[in-house]
Structures are given as C-alpha cells and as structure tokens.
PDB file of N, CA and C in Angstrom:
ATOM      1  N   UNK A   1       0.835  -1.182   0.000  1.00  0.00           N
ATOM      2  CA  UNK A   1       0.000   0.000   0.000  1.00  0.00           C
ATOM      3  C   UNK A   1       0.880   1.245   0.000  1.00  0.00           C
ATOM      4  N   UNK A   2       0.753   2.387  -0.694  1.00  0.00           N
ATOM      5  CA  UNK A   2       1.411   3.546  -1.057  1.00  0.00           C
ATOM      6  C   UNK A   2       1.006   4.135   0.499  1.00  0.00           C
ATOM      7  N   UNK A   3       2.181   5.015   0.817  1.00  0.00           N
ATOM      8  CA  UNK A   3       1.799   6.156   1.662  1.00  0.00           C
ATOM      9  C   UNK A   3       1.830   7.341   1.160  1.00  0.00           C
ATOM     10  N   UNK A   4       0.696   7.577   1.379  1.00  0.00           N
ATOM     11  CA  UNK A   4       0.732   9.092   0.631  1.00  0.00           C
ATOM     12  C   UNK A   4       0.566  10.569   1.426  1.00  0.00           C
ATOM     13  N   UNK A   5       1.306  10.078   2.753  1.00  0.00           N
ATOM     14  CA  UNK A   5       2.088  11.476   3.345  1.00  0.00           C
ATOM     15  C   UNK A   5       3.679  11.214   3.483  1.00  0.00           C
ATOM     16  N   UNK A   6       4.570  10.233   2.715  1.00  0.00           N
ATOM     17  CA  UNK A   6       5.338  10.475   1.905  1.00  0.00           C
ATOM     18  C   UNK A   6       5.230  10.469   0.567  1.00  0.00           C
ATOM     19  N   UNK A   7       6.759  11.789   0.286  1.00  0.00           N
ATOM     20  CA  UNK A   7       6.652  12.405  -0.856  1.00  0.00           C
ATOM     21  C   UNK A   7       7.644  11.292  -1.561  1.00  0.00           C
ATOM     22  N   UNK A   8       8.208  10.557  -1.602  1.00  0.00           N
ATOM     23  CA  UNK A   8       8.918   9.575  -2.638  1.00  0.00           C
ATOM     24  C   UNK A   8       7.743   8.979  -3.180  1.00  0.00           C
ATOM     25  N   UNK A   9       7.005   8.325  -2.133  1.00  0.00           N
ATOM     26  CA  UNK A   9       5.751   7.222  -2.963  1.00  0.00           C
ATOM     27  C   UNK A   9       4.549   7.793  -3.825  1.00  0.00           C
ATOM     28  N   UNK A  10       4.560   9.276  -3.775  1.00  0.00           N
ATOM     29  CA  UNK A  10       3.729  10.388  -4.158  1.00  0.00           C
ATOM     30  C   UNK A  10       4.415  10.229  -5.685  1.00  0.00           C
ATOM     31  N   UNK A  11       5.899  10.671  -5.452  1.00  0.00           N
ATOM     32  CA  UNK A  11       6.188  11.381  -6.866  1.00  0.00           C
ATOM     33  C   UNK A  11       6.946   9.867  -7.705  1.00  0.00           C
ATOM     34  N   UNK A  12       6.877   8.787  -7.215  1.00  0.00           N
ATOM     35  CA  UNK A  12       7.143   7.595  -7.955  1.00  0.00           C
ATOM     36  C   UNK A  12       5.447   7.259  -8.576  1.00  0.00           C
ATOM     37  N   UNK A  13       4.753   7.584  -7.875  1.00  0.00           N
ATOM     38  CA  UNK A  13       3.199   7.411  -8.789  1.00  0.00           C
ATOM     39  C   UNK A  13       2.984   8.443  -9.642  1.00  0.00           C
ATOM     40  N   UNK A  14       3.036   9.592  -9.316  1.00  0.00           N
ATOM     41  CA  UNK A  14       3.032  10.715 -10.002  1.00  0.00           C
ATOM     42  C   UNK A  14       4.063  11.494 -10.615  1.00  0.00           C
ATOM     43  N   UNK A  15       4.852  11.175 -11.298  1.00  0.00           N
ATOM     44  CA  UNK A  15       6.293  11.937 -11.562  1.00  0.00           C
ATOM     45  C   UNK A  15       6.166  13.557 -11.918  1.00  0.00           C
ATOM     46  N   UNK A  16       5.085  13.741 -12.718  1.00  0.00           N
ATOM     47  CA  UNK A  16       4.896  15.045 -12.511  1.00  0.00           C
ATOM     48  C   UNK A  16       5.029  16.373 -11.338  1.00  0.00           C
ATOM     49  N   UNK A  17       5.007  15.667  -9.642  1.00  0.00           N
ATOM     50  CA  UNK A  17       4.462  16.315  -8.820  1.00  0.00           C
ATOM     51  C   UNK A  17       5.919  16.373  -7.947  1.00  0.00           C
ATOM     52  N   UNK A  18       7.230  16.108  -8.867  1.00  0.00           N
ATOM     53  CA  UNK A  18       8.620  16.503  -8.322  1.00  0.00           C
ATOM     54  C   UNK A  18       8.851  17.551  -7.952  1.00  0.00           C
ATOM     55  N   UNK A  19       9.047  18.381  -8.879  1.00  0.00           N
ATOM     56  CA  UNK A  19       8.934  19.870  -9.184  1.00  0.00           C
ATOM     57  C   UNK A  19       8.239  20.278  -7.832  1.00  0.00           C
ATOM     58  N   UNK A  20       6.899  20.190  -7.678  1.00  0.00           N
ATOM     59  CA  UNK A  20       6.265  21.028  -6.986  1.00  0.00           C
ATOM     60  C   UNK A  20       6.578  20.508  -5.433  1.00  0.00           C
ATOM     61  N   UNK A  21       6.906  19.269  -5.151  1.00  0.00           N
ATOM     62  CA  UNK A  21       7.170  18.649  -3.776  1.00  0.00           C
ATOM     63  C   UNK A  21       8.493  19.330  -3.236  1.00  0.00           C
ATOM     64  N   UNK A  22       9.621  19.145  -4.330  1.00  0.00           N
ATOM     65  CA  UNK A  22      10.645  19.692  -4.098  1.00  0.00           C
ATOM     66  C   UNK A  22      10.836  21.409  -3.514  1.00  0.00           C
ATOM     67  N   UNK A  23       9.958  22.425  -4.201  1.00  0.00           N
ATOM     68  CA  UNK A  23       9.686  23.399  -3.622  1.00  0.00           C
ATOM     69  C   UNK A  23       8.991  23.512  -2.594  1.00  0.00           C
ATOM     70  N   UNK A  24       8.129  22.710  -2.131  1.00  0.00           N
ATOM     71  CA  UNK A  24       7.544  22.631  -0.393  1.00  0.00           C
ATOM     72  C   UNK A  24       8.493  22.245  -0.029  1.00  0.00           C
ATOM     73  N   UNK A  25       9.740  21.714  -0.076  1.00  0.00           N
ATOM     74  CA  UNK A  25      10.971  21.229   0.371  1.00  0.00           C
ATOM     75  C   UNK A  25      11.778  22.314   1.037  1.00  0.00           C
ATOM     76  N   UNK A  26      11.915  23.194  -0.413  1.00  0.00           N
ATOM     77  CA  UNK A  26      12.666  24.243   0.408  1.00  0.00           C
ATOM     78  C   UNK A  26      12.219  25.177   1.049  1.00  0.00           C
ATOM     79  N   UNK A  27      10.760  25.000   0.979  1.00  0.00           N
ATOM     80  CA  UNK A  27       9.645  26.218   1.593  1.00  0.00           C
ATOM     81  C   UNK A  27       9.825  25.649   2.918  1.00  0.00           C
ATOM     82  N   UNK A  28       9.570  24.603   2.991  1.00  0.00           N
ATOM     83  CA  UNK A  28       9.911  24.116   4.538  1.00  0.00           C
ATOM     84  C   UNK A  28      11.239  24.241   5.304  1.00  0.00           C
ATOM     85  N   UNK A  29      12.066  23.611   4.611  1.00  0.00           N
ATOM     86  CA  UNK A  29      13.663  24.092   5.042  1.00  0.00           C
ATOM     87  C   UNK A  29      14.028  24.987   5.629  1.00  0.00           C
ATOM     88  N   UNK A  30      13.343  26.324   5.243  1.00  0.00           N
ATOM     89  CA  UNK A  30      13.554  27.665   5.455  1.00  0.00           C
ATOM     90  C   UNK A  30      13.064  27.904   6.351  1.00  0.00           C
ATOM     91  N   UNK A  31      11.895  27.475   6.722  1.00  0.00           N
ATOM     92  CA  UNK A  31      10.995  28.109   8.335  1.00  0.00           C
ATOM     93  C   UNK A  31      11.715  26.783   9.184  1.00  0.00           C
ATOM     94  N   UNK A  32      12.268  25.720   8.676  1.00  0.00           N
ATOM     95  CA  UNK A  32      12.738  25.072   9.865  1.00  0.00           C
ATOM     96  C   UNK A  32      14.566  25.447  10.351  1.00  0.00           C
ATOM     97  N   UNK A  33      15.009  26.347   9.162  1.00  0.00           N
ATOM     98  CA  UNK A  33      16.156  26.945   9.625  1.00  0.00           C
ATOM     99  C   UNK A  33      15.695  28.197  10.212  1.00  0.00           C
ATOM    100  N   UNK A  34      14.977  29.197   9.860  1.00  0.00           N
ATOM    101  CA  UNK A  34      14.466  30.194  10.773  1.00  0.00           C
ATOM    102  C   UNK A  34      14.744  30.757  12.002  1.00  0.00           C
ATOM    103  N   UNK A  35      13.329  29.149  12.000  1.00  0.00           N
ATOM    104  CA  UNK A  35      12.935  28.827  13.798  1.00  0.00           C
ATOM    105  C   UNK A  35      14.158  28.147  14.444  1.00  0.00           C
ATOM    106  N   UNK A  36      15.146  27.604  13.928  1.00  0.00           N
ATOM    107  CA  UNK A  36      16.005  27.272  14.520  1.00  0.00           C
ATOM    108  C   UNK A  36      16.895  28.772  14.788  1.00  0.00           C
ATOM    109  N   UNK A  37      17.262  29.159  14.167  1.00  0.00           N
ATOM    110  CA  UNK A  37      18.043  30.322  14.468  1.00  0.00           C
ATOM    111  C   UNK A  37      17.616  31.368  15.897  1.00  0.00           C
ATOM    112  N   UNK A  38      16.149  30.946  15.341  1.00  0.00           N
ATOM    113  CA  UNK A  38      15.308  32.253  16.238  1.00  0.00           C
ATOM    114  C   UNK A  38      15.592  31.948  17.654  1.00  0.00           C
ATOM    115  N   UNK A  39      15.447  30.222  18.103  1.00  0.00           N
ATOM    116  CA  UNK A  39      15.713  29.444  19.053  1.00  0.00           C
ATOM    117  C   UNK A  39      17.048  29.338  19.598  1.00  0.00           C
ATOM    118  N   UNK A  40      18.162  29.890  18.752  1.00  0.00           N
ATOM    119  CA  UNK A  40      19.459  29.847  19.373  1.00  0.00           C
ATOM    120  C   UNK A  40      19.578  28.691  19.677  1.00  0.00           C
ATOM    121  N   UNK A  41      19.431  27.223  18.351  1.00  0.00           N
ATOM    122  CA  UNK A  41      19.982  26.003  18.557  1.00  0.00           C
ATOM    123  C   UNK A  41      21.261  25.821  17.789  1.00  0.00           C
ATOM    124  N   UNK A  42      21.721  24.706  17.548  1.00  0.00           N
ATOM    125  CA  UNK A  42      22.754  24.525  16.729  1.00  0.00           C
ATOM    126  C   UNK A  42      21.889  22.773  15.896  1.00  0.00           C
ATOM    127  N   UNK A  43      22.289  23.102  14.774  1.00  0.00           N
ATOM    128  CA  UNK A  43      21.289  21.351  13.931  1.00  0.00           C
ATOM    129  C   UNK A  43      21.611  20.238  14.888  1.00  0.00           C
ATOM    130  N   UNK A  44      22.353  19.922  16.241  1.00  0.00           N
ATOM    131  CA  UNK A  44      22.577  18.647  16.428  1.00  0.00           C
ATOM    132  C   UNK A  44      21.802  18.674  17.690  1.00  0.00           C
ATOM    133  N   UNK A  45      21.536  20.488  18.326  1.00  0.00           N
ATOM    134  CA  UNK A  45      20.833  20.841  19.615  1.00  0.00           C
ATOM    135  C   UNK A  45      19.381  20.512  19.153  1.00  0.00           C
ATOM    136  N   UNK A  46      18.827  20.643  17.593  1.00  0.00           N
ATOM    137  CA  UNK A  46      17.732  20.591  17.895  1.00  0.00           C
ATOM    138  C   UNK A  46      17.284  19.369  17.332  1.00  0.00           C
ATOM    139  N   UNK A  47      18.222  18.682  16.765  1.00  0.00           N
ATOM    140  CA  UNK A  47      18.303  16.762  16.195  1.00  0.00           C
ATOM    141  C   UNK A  47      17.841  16.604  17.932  1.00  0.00           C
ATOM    142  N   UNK A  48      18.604  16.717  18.628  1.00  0.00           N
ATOM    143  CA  UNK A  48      18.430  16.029  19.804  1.00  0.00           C
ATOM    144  C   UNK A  48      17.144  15.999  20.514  1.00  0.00           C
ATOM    145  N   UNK A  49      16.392  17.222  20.911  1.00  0.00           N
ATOM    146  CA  UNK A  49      15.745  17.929  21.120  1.00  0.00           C
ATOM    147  C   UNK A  49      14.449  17.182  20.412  1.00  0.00           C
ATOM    148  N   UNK A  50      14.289  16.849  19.409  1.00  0.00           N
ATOM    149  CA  UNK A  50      13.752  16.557  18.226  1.00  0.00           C
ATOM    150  C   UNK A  50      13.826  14.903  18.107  1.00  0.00           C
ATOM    151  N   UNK A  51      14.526  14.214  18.372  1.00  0.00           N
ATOM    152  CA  UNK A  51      14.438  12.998  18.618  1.00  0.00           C
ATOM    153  C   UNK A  51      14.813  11.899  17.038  1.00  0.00           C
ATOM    154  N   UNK A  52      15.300  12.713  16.268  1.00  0.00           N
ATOM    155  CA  UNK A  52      15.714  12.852  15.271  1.00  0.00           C
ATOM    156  C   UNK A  52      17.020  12.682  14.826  1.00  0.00           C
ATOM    157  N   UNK A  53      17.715  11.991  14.051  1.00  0.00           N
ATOM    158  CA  UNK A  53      19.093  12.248  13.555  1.00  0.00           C
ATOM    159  C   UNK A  53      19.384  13.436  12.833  1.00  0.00           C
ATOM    160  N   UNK A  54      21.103  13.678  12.744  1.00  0.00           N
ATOM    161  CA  UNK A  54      21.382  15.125  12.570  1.00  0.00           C
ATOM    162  C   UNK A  54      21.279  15.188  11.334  1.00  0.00           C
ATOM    163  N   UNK A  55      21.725  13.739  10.172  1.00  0.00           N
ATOM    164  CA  UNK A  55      21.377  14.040   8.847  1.00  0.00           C
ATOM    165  C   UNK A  55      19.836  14.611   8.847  1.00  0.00           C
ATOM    166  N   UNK A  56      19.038  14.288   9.259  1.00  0.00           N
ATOM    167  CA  UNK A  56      17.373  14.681   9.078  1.00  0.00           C
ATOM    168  C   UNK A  56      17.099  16.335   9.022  1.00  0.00           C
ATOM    169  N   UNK A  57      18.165  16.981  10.392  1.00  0.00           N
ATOM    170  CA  UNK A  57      17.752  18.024  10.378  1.00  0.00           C
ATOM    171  C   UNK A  57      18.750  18.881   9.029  1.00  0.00           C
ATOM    172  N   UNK A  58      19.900  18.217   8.826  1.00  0.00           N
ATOM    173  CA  UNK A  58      20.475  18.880   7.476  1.00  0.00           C
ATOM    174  C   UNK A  58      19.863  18.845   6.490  1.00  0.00           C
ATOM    175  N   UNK A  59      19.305  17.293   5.841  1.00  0.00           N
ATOM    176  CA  UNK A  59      18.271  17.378   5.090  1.00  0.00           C
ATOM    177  C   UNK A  59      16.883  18.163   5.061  1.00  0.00           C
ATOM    178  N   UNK A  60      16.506  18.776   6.084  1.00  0.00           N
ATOM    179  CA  UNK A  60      15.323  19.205   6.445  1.00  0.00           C
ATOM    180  C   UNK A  60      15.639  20.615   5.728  1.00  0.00           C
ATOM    181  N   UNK A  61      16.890  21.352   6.222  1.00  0.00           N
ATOM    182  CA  UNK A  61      16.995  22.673   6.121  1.00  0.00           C
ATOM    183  C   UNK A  61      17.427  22.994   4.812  1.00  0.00           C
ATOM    184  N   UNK A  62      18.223  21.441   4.402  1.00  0.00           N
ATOM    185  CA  UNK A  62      18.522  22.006   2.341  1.00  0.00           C
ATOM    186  C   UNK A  62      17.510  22.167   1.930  1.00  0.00           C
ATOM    187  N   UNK A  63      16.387  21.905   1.994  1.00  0.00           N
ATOM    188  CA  UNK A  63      15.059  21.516   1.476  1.00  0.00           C
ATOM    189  C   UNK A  63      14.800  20.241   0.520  1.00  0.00           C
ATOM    190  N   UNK A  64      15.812  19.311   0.299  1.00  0.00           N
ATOM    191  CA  UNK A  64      16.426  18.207  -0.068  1.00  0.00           C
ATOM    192  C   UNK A  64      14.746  17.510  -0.701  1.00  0.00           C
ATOM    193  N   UNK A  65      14.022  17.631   0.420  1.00  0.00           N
ATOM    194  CA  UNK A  65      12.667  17.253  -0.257  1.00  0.00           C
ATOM    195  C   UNK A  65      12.746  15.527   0.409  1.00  0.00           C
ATOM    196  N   UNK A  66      11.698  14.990   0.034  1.00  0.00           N
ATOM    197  CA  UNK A  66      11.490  13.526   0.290  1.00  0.00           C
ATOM    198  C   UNK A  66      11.542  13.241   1.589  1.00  0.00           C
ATOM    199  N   UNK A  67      11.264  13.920   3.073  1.00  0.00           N
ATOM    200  CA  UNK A  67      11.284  13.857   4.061  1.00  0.00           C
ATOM    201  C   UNK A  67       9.731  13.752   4.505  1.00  0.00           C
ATOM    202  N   UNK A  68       9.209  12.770   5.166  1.00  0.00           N
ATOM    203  CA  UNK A  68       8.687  12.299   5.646  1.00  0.00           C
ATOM    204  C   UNK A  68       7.797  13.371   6.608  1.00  0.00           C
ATOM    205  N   UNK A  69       6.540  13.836   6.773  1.00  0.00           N
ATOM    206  CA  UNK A  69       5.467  15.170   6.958  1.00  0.00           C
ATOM    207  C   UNK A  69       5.577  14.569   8.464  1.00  0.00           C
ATOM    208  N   UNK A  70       5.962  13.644   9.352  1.00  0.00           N
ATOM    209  CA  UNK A  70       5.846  13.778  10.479  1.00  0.00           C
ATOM    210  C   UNK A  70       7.470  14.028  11.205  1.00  0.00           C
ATOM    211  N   UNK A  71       8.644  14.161  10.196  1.00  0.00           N
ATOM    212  CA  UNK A  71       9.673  14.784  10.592  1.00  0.00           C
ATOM    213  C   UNK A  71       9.497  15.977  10.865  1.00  0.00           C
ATOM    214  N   UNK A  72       9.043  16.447   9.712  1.00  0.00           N
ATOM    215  CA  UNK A  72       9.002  17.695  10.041  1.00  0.00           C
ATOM    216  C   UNK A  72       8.348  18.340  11.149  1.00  0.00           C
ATOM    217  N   UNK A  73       7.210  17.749  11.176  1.00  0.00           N
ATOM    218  CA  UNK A  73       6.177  17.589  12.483  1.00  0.00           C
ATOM    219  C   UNK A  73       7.132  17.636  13.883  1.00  0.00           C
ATOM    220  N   UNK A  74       8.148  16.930  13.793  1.00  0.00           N
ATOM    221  CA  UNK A  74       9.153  16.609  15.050  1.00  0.00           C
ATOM    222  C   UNK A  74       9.841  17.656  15.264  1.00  0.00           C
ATOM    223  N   UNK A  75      10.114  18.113  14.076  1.00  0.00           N
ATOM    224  CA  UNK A  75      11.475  19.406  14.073  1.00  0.00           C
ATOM    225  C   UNK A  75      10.728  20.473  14.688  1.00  0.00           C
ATOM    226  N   UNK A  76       9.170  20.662  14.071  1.00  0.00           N
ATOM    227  CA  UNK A  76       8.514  21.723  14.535  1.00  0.00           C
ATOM    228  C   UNK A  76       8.432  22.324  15.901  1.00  0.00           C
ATOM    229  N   UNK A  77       8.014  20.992  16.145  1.00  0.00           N
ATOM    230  CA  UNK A  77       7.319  20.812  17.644  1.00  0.00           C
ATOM    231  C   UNK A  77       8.427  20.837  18.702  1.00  0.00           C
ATOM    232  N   UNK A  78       9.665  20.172  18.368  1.00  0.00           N
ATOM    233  CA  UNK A  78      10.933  20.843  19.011  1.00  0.00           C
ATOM    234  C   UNK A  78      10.999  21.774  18.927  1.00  0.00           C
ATOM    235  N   UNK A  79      10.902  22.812  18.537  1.00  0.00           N
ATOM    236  CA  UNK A  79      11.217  24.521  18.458  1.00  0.00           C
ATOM    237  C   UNK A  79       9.867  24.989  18.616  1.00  0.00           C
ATOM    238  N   UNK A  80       9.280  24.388  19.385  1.00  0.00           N
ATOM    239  CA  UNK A  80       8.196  25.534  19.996  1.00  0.00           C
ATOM    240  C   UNK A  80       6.818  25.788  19.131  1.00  0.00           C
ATOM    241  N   UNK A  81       6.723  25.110  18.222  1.00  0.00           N
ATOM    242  CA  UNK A  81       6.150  25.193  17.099  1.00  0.00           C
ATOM    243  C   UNK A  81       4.756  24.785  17.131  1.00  0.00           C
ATOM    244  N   UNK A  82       3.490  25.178  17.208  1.00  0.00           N
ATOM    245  CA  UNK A  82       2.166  24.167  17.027  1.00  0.00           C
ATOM    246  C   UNK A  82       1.854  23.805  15.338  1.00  0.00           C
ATOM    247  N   UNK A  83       1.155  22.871  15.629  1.00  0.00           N
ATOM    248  CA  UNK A  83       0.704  22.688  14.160  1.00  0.00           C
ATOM    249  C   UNK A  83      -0.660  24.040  13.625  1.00  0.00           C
ATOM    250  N   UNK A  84      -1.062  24.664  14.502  1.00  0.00           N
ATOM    251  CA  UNK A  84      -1.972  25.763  14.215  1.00  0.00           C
ATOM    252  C   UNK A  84      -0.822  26.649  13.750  1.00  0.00           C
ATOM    253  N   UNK A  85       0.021  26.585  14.110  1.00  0.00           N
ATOM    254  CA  UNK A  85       1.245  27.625  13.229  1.00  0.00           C
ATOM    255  C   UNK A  85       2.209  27.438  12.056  1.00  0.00           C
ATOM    256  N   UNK A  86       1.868  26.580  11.395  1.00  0.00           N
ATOM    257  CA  UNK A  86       2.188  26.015  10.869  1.00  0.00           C
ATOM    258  C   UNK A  86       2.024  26.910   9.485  1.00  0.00           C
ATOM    259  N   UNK A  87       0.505  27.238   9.102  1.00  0.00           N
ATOM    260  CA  UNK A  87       0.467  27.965   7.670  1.00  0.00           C
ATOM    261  C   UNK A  87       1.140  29.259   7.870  1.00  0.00           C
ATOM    262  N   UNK A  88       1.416  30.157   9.166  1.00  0.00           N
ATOM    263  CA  UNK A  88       1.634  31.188   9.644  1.00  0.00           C
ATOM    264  C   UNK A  88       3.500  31.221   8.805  1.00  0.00           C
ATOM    265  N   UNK A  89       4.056  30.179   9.035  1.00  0.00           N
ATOM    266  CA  UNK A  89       5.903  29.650   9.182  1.00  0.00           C
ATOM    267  C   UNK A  89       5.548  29.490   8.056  1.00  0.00           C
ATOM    268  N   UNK A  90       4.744  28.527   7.418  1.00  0.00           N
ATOM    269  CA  UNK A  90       5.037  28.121   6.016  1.00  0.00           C
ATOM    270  C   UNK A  90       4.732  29.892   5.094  1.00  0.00           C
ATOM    271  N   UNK A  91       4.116  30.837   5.129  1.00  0.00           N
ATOM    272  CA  UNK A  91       4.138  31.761   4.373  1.00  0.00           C
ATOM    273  C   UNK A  91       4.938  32.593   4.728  1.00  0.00           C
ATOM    274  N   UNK A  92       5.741  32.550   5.593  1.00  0.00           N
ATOM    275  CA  UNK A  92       7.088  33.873   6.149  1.00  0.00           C
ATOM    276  C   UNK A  92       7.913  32.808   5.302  1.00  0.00           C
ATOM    277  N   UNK A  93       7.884  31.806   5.407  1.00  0.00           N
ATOM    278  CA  UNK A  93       9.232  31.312   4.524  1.00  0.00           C
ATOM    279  C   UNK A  93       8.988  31.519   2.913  1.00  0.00           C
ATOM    280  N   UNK A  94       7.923  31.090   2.438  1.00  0.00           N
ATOM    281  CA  UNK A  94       7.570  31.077   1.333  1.00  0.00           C
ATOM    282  C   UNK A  94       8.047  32.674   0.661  1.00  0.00           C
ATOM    283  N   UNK A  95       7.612  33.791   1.290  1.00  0.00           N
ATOM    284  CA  UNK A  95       7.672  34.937   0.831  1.00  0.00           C
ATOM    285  C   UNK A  95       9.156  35.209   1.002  1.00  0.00           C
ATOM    286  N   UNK A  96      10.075  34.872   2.041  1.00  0.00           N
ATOM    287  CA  UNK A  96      11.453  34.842   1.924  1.00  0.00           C
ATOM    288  C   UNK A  96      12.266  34.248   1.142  1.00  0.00           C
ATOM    289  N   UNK A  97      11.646  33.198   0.586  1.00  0.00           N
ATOM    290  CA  UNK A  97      12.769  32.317  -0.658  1.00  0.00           C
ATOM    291  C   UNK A  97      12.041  33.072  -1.954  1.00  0.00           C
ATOM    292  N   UNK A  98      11.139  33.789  -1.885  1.00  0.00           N
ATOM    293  CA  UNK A  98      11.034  34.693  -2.973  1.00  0.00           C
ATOM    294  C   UNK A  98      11.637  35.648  -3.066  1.00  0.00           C
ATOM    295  N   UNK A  99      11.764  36.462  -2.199  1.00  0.00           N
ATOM    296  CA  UNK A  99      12.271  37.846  -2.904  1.00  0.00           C
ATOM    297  C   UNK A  99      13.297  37.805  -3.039  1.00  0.00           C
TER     298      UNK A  99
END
C-alpha cells in the first residue's frame, strides 16, 4: 500500500508532482532553519531535542525534499512550534525564498 504522506511514494506514482514537492521542500527548510536560528539552537541541539538524527535536520533545512510530513512535524514541535502555526511559518518562509 502507497503512503501518501510520503513524498517519494507520491512522486514515484506521479512523476509530474517533483517539481512542486521539491519546492515545499525548500519552503519548509527555510521556516525550519528560521525557527532554529530564532531558538538559538545549533542542527545537532535541535536533532536532539527533536528525537531525530542530525542528517534529518540537514536534510530538512537544504530543502532536499522527500522527508517524511511527520519529521518535520518533530522538528517543529521541538522549536516551539504548534501545528496551528504552521500555515503562519510556512508563508514567512515562502515569501522569503522569494524575494
């Protein structure tokens, strides 16, 4: 059975939907380097913190993409993060990897 709150099994069914996963990638990356900064962690303070390995949080912050929606969930929620805040982070980042 496919999971389809990962993005590998998404874009191996759908190849079209690379492109666009990959940019929630780095849209995410960005509010999860942010909030890390904002937090005065270092990637292995908030791997830890986070319950997470440190590749995860490097991968998280390249925007590398193909990371798993409840990592991120982890990274969040380590830094203080609710999921009601979530669209709030995702559009401060979004508008920052734009301009």
């Amino acid at each position: 059975m496919k999971d389809l709150t990962r993005t590998e099994d998404i874009v191996k069914e759908l190849p079209e939907t690379e492109v666009f996963f990959h940019g929630i990638g780095a849209i995410l990356g960005s509010a999860v380097f942010s909030a890390r900064m904002e937090a005065s962690l270092t990637q292995k303070e908030l791997a830890e913190k986070a319950g997470v390995d440190l590749k995860t949080v490097t991968r998280a912050e390249g925007g590398s993409g193909g990371l798993e929606v409840r990592m991120y969930d982890k990274l969040f929620r380590a830094l203080g993060i609710s999921p009601r805040e979530y669209a709030t982070l995702f559009e401060k980042a979004q508008q920052s990897i734009s301009e």
